[in-house]
C-alpha atoms as a PDB file:
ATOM      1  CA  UNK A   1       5.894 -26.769   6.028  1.00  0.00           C
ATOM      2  CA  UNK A   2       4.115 -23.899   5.757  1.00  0.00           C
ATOM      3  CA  UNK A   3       0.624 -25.249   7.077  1.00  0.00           C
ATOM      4  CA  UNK A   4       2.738 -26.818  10.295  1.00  0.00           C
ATOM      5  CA  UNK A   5       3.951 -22.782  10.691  1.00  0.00           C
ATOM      6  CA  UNK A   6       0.689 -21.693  10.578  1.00  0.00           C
ATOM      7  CA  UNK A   7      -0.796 -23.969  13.335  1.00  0.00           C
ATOM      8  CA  UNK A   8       2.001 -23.750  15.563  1.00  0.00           C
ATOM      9  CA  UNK A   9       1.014 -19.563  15.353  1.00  0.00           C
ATOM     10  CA  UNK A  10      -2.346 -20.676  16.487  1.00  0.00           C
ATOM     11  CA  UNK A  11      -1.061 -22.466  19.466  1.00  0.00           C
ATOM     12  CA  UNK A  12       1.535 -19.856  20.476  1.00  0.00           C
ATOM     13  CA  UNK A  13      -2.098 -17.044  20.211  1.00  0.00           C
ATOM     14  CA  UNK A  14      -3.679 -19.233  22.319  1.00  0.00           C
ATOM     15  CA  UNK A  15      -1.118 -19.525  25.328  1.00  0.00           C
ATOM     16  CA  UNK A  16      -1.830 -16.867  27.638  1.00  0.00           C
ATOM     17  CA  UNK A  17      -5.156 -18.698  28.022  1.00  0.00           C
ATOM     18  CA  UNK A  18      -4.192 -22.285  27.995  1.00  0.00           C
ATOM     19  CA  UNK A  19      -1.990 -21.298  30.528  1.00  0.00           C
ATOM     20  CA  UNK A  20      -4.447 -20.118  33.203  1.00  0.00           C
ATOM     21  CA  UNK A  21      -6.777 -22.882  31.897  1.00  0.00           C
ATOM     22  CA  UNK A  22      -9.448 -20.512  30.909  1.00  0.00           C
ATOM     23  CA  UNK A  23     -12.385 -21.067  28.359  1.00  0.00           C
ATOM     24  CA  UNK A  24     -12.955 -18.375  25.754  1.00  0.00           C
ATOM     25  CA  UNK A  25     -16.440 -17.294  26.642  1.00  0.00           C
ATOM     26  CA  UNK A  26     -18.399 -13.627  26.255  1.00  0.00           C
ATOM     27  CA  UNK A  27     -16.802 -11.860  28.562  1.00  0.00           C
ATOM     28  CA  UNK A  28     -12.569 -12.580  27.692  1.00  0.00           C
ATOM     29  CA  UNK A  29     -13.773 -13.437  23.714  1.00  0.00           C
ATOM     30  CA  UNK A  30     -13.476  -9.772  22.458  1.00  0.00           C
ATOM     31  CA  UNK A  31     -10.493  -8.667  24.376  1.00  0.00           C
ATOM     32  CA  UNK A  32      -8.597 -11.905  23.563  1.00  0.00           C
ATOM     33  CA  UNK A  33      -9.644 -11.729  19.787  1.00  0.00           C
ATOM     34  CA  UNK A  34      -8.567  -7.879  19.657  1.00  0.00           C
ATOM     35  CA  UNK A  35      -4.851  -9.347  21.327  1.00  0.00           C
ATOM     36  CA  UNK A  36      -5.077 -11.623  18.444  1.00  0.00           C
ATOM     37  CA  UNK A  37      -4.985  -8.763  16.200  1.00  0.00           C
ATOM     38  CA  UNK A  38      -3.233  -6.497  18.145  1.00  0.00           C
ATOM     39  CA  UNK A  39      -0.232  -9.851  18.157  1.00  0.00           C
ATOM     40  CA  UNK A  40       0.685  -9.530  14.438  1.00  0.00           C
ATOM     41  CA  UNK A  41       0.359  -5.564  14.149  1.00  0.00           C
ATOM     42  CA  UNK A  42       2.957  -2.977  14.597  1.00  0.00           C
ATOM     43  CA  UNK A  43       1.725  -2.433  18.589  1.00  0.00           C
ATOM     44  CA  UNK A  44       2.972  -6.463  19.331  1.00  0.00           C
ATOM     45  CA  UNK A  45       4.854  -5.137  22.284  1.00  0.00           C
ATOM     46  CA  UNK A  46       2.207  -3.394  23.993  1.00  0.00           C
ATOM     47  CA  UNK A  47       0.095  -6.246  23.257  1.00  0.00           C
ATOM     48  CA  UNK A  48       2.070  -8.616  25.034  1.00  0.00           C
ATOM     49  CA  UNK A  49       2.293  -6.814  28.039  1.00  0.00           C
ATOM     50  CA  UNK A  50      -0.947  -6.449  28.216  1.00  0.00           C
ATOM     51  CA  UNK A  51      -1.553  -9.938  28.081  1.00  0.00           C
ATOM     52  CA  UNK A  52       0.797 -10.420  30.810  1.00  0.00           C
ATOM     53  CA  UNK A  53      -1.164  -8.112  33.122  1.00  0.00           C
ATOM     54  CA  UNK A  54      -4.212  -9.663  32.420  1.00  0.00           C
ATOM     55  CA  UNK A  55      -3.971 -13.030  33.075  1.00  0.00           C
ATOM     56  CA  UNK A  56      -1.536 -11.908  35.624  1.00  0.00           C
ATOM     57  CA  UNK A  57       1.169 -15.195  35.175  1.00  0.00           C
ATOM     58  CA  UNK A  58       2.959 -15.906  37.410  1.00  0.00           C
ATOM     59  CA  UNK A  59       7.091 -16.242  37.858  1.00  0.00           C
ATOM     60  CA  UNK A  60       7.458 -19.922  36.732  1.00  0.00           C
ATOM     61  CA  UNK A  61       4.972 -18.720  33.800  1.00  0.00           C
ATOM     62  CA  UNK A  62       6.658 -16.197  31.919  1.00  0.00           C
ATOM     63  CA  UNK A  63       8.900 -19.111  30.470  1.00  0.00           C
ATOM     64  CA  UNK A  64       6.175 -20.061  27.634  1.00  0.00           C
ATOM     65  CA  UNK A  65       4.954 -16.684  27.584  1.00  0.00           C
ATOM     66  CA  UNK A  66       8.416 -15.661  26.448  1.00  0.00           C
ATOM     67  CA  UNK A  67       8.102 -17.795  23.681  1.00  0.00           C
ATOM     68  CA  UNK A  68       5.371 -15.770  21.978  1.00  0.00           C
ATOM     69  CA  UNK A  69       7.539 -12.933  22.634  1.00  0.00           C
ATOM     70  CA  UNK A  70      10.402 -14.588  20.382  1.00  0.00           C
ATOM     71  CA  UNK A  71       7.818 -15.506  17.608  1.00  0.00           C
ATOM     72  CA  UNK A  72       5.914 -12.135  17.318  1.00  0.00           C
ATOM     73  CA  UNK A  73       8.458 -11.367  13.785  1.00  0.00           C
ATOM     74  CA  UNK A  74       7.434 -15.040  12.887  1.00  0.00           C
ATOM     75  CA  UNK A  75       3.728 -14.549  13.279  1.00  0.00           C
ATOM     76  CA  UNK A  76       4.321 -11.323  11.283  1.00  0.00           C
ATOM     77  CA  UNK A  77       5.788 -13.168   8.548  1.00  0.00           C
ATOM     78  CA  UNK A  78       2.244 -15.433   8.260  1.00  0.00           C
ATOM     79  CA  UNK A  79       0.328 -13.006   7.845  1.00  0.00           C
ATOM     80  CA  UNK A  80       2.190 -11.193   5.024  1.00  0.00           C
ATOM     81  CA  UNK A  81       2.231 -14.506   3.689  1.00  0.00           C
ATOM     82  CA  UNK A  82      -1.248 -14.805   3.609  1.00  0.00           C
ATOM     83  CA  UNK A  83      -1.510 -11.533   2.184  1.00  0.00           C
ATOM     84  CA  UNK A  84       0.612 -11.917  -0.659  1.00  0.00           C
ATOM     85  CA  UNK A  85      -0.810 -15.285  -1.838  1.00  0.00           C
ATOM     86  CA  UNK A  86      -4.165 -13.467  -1.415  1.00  0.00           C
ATOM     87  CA  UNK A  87      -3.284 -10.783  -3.710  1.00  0.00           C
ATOM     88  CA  UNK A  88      -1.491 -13.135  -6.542  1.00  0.00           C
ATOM     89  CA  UNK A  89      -4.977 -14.934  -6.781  1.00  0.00           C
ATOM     90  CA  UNK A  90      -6.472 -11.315  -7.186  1.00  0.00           C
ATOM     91  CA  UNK A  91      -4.506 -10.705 -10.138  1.00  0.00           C
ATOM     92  CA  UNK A  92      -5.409 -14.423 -11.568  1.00  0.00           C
ATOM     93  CA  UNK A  93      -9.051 -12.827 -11.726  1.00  0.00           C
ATOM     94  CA  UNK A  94      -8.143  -9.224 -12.360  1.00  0.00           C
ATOM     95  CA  UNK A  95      -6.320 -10.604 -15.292  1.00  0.00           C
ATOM     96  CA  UNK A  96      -9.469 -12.429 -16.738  1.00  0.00           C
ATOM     97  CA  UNK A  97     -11.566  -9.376 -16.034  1.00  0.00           C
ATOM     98  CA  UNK A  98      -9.529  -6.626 -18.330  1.00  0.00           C
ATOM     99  CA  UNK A  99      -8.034  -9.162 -20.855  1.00  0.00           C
ATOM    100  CA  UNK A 100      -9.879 -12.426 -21.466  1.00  0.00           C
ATOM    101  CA  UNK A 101     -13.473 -13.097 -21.130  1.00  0.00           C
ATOM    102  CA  UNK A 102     -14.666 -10.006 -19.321  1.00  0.00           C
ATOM    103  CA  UNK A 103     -12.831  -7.391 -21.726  1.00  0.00           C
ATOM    104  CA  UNK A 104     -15.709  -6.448 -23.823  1.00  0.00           C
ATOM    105  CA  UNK A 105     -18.379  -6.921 -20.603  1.00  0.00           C
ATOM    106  CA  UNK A 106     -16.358  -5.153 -17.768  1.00  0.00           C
ATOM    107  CA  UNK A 107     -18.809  -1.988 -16.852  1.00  0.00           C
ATOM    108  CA  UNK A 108     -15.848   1.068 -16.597  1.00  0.00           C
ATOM    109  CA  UNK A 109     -17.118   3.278 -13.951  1.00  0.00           C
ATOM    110  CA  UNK A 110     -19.336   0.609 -12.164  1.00  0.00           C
ATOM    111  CA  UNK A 111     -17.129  -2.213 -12.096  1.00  0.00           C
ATOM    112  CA  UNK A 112     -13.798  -1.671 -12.904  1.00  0.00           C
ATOM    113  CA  UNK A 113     -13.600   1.830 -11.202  1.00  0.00           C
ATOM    114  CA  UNK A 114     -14.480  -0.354  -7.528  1.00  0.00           C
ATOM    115  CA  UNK A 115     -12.562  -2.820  -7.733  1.00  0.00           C
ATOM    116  CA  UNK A 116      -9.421  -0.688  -8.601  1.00  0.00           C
ATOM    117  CA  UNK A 117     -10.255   1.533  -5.967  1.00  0.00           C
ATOM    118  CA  UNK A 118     -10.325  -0.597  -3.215  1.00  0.00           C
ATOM    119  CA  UNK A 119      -6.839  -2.228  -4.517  1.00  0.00           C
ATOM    120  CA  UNK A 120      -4.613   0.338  -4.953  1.00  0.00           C
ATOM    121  CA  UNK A 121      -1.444  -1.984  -3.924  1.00  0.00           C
ATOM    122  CA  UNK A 122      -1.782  -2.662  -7.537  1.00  0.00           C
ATOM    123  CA  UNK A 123       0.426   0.766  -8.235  1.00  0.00           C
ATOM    124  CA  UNK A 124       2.318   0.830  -5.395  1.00  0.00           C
ATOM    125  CA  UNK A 125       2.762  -0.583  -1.601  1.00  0.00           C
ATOM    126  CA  UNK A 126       2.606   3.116  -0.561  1.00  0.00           C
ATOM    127  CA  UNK A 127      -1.334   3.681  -1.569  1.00  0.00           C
ATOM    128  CA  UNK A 128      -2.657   1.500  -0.052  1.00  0.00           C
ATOM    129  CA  UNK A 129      -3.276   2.857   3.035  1.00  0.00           C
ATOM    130  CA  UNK A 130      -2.956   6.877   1.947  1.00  0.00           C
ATOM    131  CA  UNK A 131      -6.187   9.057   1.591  1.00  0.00           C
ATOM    132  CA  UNK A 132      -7.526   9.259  -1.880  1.00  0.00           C
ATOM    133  CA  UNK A 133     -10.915  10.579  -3.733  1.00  0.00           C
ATOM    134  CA  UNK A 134     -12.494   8.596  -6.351  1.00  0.00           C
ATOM    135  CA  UNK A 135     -14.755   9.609  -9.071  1.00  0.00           C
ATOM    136  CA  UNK A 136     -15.139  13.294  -7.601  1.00  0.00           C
ATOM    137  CA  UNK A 137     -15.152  16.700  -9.681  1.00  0.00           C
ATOM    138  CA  UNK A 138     -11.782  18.398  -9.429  1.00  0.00           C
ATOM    139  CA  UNK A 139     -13.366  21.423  -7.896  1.00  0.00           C
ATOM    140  CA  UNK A 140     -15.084  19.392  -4.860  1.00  0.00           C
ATOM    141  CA  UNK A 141     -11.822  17.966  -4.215  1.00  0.00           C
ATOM    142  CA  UNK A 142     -10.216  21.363  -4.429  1.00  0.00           C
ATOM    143  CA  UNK A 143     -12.307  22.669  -2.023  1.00  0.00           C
ATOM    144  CA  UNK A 144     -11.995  19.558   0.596  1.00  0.00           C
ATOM    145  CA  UNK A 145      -8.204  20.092   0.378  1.00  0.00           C
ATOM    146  CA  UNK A 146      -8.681  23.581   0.309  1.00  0.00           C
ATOM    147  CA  UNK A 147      -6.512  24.404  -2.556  1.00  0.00           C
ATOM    148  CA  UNK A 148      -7.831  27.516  -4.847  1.00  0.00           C
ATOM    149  CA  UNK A 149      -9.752  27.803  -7.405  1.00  0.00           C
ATOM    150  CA  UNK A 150      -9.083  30.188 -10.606  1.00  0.00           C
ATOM    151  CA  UNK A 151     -11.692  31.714 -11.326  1.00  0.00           C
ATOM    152  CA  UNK A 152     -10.712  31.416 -15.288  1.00  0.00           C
ATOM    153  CA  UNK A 153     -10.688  27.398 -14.911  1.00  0.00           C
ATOM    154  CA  UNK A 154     -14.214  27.476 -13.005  1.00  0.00           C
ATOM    155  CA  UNK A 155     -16.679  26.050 -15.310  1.00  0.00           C
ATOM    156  CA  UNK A 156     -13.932  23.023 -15.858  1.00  0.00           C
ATOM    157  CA  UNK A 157     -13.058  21.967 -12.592  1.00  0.00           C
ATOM    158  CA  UNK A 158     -16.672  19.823 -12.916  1.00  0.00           C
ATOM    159  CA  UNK A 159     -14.585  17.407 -14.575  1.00  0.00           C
ATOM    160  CA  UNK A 160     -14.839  14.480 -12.427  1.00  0.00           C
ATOM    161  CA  UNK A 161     -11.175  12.793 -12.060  1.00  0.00           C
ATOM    162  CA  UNK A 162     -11.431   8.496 -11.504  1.00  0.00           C
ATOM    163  CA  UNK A 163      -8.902   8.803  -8.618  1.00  0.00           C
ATOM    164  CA  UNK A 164      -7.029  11.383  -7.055  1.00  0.00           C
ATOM    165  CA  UNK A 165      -4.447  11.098  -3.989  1.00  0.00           C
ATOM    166  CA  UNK A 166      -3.607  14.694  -2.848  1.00  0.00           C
ATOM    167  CA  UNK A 167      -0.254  13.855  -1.205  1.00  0.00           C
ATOM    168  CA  UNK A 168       2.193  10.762  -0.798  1.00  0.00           C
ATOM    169  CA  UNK A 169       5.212  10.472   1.757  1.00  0.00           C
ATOM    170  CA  UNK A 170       6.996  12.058  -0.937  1.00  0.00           C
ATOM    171  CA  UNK A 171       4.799  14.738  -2.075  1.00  0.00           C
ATOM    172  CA  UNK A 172       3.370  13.698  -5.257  1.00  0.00           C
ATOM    173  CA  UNK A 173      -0.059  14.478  -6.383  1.00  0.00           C
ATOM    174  CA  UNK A 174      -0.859  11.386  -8.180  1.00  0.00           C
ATOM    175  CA  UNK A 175      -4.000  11.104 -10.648  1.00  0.00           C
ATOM    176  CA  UNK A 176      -5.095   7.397 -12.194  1.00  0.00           C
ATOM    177  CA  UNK A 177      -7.544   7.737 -15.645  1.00  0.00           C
ATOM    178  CA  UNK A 178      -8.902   4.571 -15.811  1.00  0.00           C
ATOM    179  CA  UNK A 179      -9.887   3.655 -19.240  1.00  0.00           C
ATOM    180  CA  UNK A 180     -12.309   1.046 -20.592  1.00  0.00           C
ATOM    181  CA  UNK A 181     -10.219  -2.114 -20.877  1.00  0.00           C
ATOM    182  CA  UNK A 182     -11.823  -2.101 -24.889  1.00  0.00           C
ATOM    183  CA  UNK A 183     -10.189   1.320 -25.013  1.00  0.00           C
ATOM    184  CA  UNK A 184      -6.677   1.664 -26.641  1.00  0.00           C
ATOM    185  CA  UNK A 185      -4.784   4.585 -25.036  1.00  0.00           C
ATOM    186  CA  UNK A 186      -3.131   6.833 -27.491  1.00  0.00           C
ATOM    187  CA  UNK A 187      -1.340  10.585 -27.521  1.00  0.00           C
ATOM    188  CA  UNK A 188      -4.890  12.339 -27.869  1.00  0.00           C
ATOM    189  CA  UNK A 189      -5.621  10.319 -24.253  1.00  0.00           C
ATOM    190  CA  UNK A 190      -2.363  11.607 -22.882  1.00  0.00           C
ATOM    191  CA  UNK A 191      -3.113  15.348 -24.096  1.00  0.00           C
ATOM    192  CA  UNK A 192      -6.867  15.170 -22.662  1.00  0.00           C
ATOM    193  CA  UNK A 193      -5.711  14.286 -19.148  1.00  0.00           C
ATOM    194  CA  UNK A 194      -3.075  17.244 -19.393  1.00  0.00           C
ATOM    195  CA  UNK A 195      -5.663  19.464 -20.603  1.00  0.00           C
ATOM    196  CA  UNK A 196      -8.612  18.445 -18.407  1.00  0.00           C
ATOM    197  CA  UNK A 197      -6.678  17.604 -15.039  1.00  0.00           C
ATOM    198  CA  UNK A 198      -2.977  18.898 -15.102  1.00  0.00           C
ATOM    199  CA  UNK A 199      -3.178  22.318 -16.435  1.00  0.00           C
ATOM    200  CA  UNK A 200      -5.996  22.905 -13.747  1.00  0.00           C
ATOM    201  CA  UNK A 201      -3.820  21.535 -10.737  1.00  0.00           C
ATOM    202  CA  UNK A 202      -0.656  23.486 -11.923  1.00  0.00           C
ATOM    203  CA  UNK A 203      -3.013  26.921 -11.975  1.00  0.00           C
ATOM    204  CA  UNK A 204      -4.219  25.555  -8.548  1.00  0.00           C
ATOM    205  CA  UNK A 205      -1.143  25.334  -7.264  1.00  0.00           C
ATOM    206  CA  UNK A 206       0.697  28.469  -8.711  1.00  0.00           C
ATOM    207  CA  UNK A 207      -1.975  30.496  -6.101  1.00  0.00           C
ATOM    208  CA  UNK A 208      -0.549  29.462  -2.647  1.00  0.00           C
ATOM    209  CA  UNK A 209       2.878  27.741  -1.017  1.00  0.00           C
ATOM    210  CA  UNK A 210       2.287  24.040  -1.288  1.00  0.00           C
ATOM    211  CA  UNK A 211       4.152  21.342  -0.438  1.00  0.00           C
ATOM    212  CA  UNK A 212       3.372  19.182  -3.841  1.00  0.00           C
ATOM    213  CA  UNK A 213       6.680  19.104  -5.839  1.00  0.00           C
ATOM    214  CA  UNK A 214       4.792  16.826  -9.020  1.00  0.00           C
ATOM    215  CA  UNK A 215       1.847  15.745 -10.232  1.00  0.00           C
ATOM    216  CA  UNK A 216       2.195  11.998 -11.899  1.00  0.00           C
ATOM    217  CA  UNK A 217      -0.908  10.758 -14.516  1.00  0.00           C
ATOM    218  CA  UNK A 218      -1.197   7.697 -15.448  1.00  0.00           C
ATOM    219  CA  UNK A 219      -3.438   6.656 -17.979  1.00  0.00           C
ATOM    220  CA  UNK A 220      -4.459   2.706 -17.880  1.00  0.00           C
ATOM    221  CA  UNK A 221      -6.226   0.246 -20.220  1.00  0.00           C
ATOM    222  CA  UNK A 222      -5.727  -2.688 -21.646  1.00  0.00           C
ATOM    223  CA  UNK A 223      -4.097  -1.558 -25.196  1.00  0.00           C
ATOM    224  CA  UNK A 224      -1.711   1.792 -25.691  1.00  0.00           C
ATOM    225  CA  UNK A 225      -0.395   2.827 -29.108  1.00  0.00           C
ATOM    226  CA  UNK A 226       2.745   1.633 -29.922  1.00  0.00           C
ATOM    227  CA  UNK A 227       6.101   3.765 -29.228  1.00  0.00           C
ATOM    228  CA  UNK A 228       3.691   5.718 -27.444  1.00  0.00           C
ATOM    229  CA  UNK A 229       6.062   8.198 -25.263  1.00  0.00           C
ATOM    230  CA  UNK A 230       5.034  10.325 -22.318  1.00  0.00           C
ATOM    231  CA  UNK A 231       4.180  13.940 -21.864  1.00  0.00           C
ATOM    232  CA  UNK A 232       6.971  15.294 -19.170  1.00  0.00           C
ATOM    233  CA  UNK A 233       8.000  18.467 -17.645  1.00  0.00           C
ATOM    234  CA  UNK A 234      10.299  19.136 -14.181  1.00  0.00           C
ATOM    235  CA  UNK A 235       6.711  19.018 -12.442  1.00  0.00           C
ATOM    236  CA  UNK A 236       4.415  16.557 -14.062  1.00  0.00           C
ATOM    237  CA  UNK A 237       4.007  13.333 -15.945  1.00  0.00           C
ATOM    238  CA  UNK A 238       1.588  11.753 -17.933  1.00  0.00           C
ATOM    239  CA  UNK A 239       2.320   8.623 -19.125  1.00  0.00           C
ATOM    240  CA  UNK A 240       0.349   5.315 -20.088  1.00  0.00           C
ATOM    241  CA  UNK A 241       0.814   2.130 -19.163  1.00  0.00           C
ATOM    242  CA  UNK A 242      -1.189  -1.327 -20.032  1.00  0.00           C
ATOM    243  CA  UNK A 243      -2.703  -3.832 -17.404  1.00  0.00           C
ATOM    244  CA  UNK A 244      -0.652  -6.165 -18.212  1.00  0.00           C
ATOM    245  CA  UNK A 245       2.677  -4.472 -17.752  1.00  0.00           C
ATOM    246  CA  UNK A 246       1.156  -3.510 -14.077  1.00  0.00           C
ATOM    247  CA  UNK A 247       0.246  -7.279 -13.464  1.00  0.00           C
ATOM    248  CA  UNK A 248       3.460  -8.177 -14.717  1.00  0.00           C
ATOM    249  CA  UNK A 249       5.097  -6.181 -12.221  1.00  0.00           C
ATOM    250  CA  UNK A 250       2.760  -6.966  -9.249  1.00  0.00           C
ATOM    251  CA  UNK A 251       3.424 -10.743  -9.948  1.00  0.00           C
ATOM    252  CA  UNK A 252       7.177 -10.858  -9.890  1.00  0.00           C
ATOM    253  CA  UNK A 253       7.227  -8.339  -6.734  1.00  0.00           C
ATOM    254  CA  UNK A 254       4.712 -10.831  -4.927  1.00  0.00           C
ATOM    255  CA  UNK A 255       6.802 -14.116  -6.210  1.00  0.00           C
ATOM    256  CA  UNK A 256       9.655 -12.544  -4.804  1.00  0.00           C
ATOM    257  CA  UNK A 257       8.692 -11.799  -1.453  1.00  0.00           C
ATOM    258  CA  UNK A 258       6.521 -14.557  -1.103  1.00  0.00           C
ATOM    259  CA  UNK A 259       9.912 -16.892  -1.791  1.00  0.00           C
ATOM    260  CA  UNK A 260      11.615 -14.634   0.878  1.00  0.00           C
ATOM    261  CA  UNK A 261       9.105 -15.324   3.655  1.00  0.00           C
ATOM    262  CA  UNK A 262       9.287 -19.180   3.182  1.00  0.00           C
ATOM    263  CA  UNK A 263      13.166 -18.967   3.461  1.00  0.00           C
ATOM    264  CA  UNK A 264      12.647 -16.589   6.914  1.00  0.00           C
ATOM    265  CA  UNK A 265      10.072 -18.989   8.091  1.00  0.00           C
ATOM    266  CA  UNK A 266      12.817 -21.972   7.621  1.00  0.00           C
ATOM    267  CA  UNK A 267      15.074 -20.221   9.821  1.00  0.00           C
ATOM    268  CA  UNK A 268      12.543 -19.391  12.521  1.00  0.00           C
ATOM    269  CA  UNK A 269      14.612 -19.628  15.884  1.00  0.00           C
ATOM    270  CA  UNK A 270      12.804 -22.477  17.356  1.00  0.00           C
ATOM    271  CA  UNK A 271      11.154 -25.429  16.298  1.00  0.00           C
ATOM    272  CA  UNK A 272       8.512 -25.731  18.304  1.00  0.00           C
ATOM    273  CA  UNK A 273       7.306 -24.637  22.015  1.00  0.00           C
ATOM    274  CA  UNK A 274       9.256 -27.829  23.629  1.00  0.00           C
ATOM    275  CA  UNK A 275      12.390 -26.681  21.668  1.00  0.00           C
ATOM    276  CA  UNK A 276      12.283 -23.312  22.854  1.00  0.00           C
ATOM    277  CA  UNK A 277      11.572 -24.852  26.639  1.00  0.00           C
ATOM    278  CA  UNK A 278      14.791 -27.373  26.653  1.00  0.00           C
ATOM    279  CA  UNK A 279      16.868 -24.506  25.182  1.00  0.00           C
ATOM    280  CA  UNK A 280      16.053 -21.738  27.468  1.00  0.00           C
ATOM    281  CA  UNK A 281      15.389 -23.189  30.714  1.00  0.00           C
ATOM    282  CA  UNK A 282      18.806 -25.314  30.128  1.00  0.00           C
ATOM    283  CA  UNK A 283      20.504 -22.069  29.049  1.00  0.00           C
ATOM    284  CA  UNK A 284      19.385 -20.257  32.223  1.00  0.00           C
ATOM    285  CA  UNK A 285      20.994 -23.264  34.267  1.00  0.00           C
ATOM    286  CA  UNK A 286      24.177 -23.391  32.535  1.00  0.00           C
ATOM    287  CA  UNK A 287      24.233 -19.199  33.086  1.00  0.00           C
ATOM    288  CA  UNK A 288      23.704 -20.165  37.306  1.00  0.00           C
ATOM    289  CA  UNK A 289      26.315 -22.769  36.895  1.00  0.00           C
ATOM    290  CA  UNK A 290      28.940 -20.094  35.687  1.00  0.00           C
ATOM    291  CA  UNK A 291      28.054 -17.615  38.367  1.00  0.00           C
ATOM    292  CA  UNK A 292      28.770 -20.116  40.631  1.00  0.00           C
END
């Protein structure tokens, strides 16, 4: 069902050009690949008028075009599809890589440290697209930021942090210690960060008005101590948590949506393009008859 979907979205992308019996050659090939992109983004609407002006279709035209307008959400839906199954066979490897065979053999800074990096969905939605720094000293990130640097804490801001996101939507200065997945996280890991990272932001930050209301560690590896509690205060956290209970997590979230698309997708308006045809064109003559 869901392959059927997928190549009915190619034939609705195509349209505009099948229409006006063009051929995709050098000159329309970029701009109709960027309305490709531009179809299942957040700008659809400008897209699609763009496309209309154009290929500049005519009256009796904007029937089928109409019909990509109606399956813009749909086409939306695919490709968060996509991404979702995508990212479940990410955490099929990821899982292998800190657990199973590549444990003991994962290099921490070279390896592990990239690959986190560049998927941060695997803490939350939120930073994935949110600016963040990445095995940086704390005082060349201070000074990018521009928060201030005590003098007292000087010589220790050369600590480099593994990733650092100044701000999210709701303020929080989050830092992620990355640990060898070999590495068993235990209190002593949870007092270093404070000590190294925390106490240093929370001097920072007691200099100048900032809009930061708490800083959030989390310290990750493969293996914590048992009944290993968390180091809180009404500004900060520092807690640990294992790979697994993030995979865990990242796996039910992704089932779950994943199940929601398909049912969305089942209850797509129209079947097909000649569905949509015979329903609107004979709704537009039954609405003449009436005004009649």
């Amino acid at each position: 069902m869901i392959q059927e979907k997928i190549k009915e979205a190619y034939q609705i992308l195509s349209l505009p050009l099948t229409i006006k019996q063009y051929n995709i050659n050098r000159k329309n090939a970029s701009y109709f690949s960027n309305s490709l992109i531009g179809l299942i983004s957040d700008n659809s609407y400008n897209t699609l008028e763009n496309l209309d002006l154009v290929f500049n279709l005519k009256k009796e035209e904007h029937e089928v075009f109409n019909y990509i307008r109606e399956n813009v959400d749909f086409l939306n839906l695919i490709k968060k599809y996509y991404t979702y199954i995508s990212r479940l066979d990410f955490l099929q490897h990821f899982e292998n890589l800190v657990f199973n065979e590549g444990k003991t053999e994962t290099k921490e800074r070279t390896e592990l440290y990239k690959i986190v990096e560049n998927n941060l969905w695997l803490f939350d939605e939120e930073y994935l697209n949110i600016d963040f720094f990445s095995d940086q000293s704390l005082k060349g990130i201070f000074t990018e930021i521009k928060l201030p640097i005590n003098t007292d804490d000087e010589k220790e801001l050369n600590k480099i942090s593994d990733i650092f996101i100044p701000r999210t939507k709701d303020n929080e200065l989050i830092l992620i210690e990355l640990k060898s997945p070999k590495t068993k996280i235990t209190l002593s890991t949870l007092h270093d960060v404070f000590n190294k990272y925390i106490i240093k932001i929370l001097n920072s930050l007691s200099k100048q008005k900032s809009n930061i209301k708490y800083i959030r560690a989390i310290c990750i590896s493969s293996e914590k101590q048992e009944y290993l509690g968390k180091m809180d205060d009404s500004n900060y956290i520092v807690e640990a948590m294992t790979w697994k209970e993030i995979i865990s997590t990242r796996k039910k979230e992704l089932e779950y949506r994943i199940k929601d698309i398909k049912g969305c997708l089942f209850l797509s308006k129209y079947q097909n393009i000649y569905d949509f045809k015979e329903k609107e064109i004979n709704k537009e003559r039954v609405d003449n008859l009436k005004r009649i």
